[in-house]
PDB file of N, CA and C in Angstrom:
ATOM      1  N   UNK A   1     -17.410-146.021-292.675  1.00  0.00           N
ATOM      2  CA  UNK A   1     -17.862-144.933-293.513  1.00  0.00           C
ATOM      3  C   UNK A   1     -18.001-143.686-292.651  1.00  0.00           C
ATOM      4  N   UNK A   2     -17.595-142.756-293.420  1.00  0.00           N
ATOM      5  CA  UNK A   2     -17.760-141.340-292.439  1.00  0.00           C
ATOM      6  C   UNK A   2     -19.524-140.794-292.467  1.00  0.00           C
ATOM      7  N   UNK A   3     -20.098-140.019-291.928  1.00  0.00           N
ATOM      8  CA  UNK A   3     -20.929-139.726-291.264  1.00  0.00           C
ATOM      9  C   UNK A   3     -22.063-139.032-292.959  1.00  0.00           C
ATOM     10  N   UNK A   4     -21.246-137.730-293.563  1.00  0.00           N
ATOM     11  CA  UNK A   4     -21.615-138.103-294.689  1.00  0.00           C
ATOM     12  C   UNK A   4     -22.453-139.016-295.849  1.00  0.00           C
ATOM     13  N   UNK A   5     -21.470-139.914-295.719  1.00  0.00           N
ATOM     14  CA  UNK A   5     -21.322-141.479-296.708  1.00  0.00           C
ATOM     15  C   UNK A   5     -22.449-141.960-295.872  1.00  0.00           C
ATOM     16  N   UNK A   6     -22.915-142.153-294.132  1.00  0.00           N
ATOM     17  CA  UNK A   6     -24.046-142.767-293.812  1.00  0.00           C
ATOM     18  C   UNK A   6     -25.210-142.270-293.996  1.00  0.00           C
ATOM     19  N   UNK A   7     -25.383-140.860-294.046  1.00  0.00           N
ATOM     20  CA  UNK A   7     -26.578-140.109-294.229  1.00  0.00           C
ATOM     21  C   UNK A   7     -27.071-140.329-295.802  1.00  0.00           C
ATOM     22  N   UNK A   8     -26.176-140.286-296.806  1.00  0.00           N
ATOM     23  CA  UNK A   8     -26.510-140.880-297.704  1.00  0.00           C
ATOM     24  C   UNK A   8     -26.734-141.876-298.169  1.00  0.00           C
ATOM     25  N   UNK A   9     -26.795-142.922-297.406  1.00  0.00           N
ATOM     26  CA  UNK A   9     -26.996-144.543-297.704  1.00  0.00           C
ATOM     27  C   UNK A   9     -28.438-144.316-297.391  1.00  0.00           C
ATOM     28  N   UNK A  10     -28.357-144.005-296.209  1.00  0.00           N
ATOM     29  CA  UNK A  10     -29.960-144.147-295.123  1.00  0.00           C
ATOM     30  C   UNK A  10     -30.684-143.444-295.915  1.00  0.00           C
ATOM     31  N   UNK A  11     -30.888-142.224-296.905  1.00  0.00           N
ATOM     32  CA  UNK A  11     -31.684-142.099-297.627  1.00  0.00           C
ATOM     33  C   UNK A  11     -32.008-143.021-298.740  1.00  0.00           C
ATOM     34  N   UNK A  12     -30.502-142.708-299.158  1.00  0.00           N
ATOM     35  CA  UNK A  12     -30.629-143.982-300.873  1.00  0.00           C
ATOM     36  C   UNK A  12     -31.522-145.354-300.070  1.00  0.00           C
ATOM     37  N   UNK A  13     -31.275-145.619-299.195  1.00  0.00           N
ATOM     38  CA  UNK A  13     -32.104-146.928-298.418  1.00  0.00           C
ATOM     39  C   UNK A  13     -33.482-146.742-298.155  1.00  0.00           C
ATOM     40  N   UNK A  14     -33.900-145.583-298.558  1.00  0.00           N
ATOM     41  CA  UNK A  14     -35.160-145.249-298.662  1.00  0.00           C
ATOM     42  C   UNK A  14     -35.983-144.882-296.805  1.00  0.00           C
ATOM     43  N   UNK A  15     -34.916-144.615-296.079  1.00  0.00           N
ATOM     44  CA  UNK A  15     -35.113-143.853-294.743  1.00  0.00           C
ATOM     45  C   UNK A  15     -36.022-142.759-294.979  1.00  0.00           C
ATOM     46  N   UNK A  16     -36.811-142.072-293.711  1.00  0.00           N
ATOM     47  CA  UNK A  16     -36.845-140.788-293.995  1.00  0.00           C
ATOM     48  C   UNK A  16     -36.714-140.194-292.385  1.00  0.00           C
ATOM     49  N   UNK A  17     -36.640-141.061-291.871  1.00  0.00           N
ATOM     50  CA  UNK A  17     -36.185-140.831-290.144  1.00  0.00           C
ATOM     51  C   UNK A  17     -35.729-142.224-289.739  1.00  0.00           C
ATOM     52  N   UNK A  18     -34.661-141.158-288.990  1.00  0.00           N
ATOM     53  CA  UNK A  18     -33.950-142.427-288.008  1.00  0.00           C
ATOM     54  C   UNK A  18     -34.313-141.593-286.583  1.00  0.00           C
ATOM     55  N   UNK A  19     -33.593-142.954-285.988  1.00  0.00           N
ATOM     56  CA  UNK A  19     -33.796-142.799-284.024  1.00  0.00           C
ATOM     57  C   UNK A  19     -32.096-142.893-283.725  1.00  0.00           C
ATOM     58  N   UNK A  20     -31.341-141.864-283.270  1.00  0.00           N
ATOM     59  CA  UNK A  20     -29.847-141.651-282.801  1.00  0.00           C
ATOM     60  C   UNK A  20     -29.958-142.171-281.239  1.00  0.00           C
ATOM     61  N   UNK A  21     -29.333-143.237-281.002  1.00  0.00           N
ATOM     62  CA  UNK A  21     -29.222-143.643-279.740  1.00  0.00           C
ATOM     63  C   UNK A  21     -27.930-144.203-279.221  1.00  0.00           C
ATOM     64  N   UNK A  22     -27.766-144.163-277.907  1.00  0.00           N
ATOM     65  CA  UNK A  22     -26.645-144.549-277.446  1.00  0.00           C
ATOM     66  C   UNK A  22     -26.919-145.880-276.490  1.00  0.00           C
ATOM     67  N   UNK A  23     -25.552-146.578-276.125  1.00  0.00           N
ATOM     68  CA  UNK A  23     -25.468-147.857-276.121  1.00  0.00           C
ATOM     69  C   UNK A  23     -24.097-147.901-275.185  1.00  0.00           C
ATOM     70  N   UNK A  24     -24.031-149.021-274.014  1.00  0.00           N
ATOM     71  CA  UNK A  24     -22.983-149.523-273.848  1.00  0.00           C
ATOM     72  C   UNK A  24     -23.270-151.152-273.335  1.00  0.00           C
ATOM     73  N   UNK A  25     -21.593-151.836-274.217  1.00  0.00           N
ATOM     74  CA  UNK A  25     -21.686-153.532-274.495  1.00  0.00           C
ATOM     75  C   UNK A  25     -20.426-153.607-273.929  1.00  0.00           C
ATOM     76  N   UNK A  26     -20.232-155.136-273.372  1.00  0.00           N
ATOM     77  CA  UNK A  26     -19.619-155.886-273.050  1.00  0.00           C
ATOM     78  C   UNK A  26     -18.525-156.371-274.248  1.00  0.00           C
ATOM     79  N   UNK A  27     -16.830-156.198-274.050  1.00  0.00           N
ATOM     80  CA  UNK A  27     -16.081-157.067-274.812  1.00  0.00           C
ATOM     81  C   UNK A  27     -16.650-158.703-274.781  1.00  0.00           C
ATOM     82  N   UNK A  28     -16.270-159.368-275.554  1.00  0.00           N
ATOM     83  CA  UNK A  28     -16.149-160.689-275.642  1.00  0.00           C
ATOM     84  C   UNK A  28     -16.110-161.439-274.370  1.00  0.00           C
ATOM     85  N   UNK A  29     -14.603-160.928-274.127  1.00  0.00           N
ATOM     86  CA  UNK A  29     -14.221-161.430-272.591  1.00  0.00           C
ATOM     87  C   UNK A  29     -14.738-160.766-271.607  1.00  0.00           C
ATOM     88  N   UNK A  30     -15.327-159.636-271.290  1.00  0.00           N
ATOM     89  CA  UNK A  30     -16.399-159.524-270.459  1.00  0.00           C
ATOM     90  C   UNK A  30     -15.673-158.442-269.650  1.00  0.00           C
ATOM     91  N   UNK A  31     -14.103-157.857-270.776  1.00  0.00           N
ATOM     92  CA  UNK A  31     -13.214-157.394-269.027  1.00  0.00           C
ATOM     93  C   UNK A  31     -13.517-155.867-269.751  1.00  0.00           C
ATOM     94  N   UNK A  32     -13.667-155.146-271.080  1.00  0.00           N
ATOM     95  CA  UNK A  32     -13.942-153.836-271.292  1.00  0.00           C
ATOM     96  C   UNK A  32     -15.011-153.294-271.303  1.00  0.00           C
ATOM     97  N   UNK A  33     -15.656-152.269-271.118  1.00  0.00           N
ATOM     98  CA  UNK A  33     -17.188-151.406-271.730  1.00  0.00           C
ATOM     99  C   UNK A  33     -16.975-150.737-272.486  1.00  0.00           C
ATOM    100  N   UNK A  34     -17.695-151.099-273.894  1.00  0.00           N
ATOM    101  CA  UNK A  34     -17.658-150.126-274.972  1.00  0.00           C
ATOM    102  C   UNK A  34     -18.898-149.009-275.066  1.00  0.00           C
ATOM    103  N   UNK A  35     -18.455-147.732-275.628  1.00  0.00           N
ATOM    104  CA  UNK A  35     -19.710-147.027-276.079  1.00  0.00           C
ATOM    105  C   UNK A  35     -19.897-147.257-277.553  1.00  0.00           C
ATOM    106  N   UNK A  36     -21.048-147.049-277.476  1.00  0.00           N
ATOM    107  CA  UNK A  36     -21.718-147.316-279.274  1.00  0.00           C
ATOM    108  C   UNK A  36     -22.737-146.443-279.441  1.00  0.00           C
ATOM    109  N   UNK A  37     -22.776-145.903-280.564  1.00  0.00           N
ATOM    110  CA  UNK A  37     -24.278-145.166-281.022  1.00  0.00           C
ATOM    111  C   UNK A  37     -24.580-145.922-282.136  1.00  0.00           C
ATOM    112  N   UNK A  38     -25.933-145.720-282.002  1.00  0.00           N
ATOM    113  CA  UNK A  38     -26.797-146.825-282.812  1.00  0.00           C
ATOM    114  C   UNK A  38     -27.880-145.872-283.331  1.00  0.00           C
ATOM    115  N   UNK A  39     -28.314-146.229-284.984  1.00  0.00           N
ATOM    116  CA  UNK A  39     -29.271-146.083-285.531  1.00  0.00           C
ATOM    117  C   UNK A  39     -30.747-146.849-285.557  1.00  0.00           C
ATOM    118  N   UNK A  40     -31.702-146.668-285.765  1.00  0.00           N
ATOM    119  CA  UNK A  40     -32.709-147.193-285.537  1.00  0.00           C
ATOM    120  C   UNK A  40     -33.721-146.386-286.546  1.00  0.00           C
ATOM    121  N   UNK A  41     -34.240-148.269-287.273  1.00  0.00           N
ATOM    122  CA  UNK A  41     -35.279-147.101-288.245  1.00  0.00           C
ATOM    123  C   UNK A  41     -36.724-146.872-287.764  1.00  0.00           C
ATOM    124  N   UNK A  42     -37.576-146.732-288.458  1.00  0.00           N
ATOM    125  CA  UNK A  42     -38.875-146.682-287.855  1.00  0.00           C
ATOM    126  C   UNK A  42     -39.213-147.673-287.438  1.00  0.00           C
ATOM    127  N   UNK A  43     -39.209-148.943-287.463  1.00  0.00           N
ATOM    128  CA  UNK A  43     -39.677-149.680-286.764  1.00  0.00           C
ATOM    129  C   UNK A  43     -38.580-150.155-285.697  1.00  0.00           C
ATOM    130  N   UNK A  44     -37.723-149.647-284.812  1.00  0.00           N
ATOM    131  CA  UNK A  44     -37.107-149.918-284.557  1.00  0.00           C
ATOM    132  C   UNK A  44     -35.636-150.806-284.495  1.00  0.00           C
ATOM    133  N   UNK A  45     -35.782-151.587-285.612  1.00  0.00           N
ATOM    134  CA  UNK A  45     -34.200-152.567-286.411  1.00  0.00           C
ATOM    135  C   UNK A  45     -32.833-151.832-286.094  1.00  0.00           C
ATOM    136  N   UNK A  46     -31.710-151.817-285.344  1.00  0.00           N
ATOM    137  CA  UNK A  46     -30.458-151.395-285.934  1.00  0.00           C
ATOM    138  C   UNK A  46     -30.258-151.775-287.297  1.00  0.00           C
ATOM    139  N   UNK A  47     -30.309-150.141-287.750  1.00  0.00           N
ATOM    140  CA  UNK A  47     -29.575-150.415-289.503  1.00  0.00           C
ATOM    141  C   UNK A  47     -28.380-149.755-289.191  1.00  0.00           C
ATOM    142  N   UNK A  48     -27.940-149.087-287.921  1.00  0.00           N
ATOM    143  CA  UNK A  48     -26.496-148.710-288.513  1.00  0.00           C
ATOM    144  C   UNK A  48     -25.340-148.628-287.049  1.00  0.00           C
ATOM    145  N   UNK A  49     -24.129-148.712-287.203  1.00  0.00           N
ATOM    146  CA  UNK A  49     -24.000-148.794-285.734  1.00  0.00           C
ATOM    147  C   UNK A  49     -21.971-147.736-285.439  1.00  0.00           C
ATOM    148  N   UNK A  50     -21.976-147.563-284.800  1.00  0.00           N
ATOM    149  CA  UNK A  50     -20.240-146.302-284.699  1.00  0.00           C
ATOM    150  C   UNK A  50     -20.452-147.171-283.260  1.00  0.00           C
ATOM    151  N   UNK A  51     -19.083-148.114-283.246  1.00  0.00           N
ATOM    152  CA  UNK A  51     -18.353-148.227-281.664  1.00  0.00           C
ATOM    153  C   UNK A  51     -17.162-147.295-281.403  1.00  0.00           C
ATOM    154  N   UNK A  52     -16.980-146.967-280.744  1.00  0.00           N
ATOM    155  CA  UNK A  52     -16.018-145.784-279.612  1.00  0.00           C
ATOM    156  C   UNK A  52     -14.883-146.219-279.386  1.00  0.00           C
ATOM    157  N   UNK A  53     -14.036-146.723-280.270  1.00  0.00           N
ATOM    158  CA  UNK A  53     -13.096-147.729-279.886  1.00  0.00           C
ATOM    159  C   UNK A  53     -11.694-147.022-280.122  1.00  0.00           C
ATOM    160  N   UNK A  54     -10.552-146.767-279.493  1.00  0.00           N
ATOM    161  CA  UNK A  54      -9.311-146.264-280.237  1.00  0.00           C
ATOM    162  C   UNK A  54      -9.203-146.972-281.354  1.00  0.00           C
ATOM    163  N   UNK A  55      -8.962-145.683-282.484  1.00  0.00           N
ATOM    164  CA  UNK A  55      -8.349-145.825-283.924  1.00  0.00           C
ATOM    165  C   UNK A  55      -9.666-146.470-284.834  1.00  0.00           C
ATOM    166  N   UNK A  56     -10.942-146.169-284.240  1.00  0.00           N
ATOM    167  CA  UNK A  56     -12.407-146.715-284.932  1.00  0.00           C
ATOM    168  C   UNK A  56     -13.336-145.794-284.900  1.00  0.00           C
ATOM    169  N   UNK A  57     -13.402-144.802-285.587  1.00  0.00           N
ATOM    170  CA  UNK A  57     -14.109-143.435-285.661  1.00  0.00           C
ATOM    171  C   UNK A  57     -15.436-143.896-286.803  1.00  0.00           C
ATOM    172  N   UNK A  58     -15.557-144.677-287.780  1.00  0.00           N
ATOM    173  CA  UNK A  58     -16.194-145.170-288.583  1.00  0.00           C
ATOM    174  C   UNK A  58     -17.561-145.574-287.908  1.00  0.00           C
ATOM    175  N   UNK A  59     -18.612-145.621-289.112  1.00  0.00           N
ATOM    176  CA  UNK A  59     -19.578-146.082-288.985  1.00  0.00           C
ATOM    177  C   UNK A  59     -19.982-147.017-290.131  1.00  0.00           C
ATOM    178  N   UNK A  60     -20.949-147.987-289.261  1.00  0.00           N
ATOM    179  CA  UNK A  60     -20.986-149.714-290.256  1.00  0.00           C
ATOM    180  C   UNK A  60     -22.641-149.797-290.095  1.00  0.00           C
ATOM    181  N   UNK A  61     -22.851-150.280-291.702  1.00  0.00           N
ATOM    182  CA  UNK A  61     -24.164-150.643-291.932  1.00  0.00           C
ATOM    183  C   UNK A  61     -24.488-151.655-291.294  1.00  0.00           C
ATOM    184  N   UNK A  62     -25.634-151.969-290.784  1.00  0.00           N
ATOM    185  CA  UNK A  62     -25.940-153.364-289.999  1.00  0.00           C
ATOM    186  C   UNK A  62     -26.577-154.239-290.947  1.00  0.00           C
ATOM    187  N   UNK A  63     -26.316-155.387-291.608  1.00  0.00           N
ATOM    188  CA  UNK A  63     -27.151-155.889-292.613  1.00  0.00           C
ATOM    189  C   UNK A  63     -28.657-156.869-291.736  1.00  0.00           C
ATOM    190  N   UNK A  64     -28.385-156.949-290.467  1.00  0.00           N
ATOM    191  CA  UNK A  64     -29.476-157.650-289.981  1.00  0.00           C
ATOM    192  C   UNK A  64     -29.545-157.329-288.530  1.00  0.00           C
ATOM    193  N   UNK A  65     -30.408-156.750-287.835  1.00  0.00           N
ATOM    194  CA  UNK A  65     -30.603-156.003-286.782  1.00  0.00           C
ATOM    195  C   UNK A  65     -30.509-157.263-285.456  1.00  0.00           C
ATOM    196  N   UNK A  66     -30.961-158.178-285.364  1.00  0.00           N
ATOM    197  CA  UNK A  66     -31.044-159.276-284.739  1.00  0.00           C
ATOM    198  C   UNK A  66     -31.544-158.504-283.276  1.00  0.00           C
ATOM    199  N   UNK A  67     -30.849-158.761-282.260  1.00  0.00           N
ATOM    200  CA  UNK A  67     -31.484-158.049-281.145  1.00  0.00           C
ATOM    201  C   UNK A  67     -30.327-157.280-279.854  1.00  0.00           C
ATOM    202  N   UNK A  68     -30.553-156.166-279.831  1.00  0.00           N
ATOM    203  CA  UNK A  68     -29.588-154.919-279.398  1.00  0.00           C
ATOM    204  C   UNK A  68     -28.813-155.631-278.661  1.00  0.00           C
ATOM    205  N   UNK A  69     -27.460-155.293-278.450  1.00  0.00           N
ATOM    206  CA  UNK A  69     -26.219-155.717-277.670  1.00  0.00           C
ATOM    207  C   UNK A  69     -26.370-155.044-276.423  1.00  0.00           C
ATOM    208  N   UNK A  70     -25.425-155.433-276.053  1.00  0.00           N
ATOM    209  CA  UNK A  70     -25.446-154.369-274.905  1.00  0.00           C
ATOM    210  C   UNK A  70     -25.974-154.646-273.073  1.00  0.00           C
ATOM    211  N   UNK A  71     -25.503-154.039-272.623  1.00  0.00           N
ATOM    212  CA  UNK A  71     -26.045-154.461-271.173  1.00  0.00           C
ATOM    213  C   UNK A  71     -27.071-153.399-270.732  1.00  0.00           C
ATOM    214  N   UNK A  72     -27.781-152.714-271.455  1.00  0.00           N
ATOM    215  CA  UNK A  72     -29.197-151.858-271.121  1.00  0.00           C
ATOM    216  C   UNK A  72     -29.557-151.877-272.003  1.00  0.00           C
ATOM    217  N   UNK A  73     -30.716-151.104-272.183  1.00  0.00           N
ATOM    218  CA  UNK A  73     -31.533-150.246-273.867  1.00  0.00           C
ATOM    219  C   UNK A  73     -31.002-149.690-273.881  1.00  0.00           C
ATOM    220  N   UNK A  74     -30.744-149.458-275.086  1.00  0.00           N
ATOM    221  CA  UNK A  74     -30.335-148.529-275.351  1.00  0.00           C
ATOM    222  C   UNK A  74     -30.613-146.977-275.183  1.00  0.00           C
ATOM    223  N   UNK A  75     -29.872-146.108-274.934  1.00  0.00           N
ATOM    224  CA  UNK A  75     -30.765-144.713-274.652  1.00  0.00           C
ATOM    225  C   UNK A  75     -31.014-143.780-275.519  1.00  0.00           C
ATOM    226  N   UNK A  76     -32.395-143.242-276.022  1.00  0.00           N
ATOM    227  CA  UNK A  76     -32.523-142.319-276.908  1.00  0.00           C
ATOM    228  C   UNK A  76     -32.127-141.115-276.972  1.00  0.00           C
ATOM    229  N   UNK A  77     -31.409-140.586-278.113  1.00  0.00           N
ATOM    230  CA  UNK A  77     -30.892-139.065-278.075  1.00  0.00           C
ATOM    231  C   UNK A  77     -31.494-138.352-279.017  1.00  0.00           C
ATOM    232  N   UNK A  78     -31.996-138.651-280.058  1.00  0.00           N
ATOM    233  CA  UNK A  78     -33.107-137.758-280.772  1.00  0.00           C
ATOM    234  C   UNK A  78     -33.797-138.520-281.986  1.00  0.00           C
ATOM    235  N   UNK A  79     -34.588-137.839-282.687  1.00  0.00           N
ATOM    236  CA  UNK A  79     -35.169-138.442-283.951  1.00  0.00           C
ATOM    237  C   UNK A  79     -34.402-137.464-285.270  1.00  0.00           C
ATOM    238  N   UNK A  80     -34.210-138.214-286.481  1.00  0.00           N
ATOM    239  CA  UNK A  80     -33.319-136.998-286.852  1.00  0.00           C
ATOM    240  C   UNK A  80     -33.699-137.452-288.346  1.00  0.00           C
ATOM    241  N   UNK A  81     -34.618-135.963-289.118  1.00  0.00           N
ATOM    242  CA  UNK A  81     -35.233-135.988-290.052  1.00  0.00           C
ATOM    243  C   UNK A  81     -34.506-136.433-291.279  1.00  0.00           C
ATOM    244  N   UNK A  82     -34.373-136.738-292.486  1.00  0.00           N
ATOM    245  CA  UNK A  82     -33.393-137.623-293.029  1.00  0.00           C
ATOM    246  C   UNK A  82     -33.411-136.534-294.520  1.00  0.00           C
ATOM    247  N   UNK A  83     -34.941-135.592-294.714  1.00  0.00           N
ATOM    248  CA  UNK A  83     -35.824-135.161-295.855  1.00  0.00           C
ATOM    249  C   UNK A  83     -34.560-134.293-295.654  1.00  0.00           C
ATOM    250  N   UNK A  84     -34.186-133.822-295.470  1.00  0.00           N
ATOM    251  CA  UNK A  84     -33.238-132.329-295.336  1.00  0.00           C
ATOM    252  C   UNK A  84     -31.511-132.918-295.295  1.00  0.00           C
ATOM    253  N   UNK A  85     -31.287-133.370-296.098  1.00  0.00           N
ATOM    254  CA  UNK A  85     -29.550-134.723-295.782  1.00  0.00           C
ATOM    255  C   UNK A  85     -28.312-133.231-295.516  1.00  0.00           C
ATOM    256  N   UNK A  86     -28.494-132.371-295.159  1.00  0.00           N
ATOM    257  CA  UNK A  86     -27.231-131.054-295.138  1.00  0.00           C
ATOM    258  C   UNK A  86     -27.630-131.359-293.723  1.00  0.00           C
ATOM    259  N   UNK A  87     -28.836-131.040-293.347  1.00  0.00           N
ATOM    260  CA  UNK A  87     -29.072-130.569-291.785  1.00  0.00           C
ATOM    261  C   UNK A  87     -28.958-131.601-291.252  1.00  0.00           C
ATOM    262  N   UNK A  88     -29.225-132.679-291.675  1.00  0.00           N
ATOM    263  CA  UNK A  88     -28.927-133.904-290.819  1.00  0.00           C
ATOM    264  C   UNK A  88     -27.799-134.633-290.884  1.00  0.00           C
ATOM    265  N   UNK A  89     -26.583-134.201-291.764  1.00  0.00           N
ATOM    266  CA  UNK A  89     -25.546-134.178-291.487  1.00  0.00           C
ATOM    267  C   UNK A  89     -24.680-133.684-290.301  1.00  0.00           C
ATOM    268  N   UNK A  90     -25.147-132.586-290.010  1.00  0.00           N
ATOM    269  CA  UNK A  90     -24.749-132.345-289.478  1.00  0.00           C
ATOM    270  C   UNK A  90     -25.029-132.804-287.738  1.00  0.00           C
ATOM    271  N   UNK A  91     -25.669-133.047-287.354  1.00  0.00           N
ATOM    272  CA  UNK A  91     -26.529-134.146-286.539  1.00  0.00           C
ATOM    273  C   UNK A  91     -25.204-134.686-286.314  1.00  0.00           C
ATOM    274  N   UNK A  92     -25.205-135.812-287.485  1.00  0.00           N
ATOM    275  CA  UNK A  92     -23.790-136.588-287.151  1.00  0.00           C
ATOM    276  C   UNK A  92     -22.427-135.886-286.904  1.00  0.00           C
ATOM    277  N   UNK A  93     -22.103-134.733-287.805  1.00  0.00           N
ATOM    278  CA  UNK A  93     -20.724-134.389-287.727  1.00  0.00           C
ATOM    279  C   UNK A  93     -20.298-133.997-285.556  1.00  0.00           C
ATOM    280  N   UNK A  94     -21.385-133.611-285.227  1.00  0.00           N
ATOM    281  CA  UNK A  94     -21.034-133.448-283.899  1.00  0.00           C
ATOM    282  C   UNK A  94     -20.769-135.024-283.159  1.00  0.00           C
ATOM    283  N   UNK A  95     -20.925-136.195-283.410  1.00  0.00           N
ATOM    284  CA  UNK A  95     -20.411-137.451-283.167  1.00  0.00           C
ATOM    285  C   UNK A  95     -19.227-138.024-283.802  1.00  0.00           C
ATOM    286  N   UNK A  96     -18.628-136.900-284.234  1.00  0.00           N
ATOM    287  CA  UNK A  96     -17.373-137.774-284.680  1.00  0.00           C
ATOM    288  C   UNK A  96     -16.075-136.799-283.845  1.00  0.00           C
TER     289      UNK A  96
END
């Protein structure tokens, strides 16, 4: 889903702040590093997640947060108000 289409879920989902963070994970086989930005709601859960991948510009709802990927924490890049969905669009449009 484009960036748009996520800002409007995360409200319709009854959001009113998320946490924009960044992320890097291990392929499968252990031989690539991916980047990822990750959503985070108030209580911290991934509800939403964009990997960095050639020809994968999209972003995917997380239906169950389980526990962060990745070979660090993830790192925080801002809190991003959800009440205002134009301005916080735009938030995202600079990540794509």
């Amino acid at each position: 889903m484009g960036y748009e289409e996520l800002v409007d879920t995360l409200i319709a989902e009854g959001h009113k702040e998320v946490s924009l963070c960044s992320n890097t994970r291990r392929t499968d086989d252990d031989d690539i590093l991916i980047k990822e930005y990750l959503i985070l709601d108030a209580g911290g859960d991934i509800v939403a997640r964009k990997l960095l991948l050639p020809a994968r510009y999209s972003w995917s709802m997380v239906g169950w947060s389980g526990a962060p990927s990745g070979n660090s924490a993830p790192l925080y890049i801002k809190i991003i108000d959800l009440q205002d969905a134009a301005t916080a669009k735009t938030h995202f449009l600079l990540l794509t």
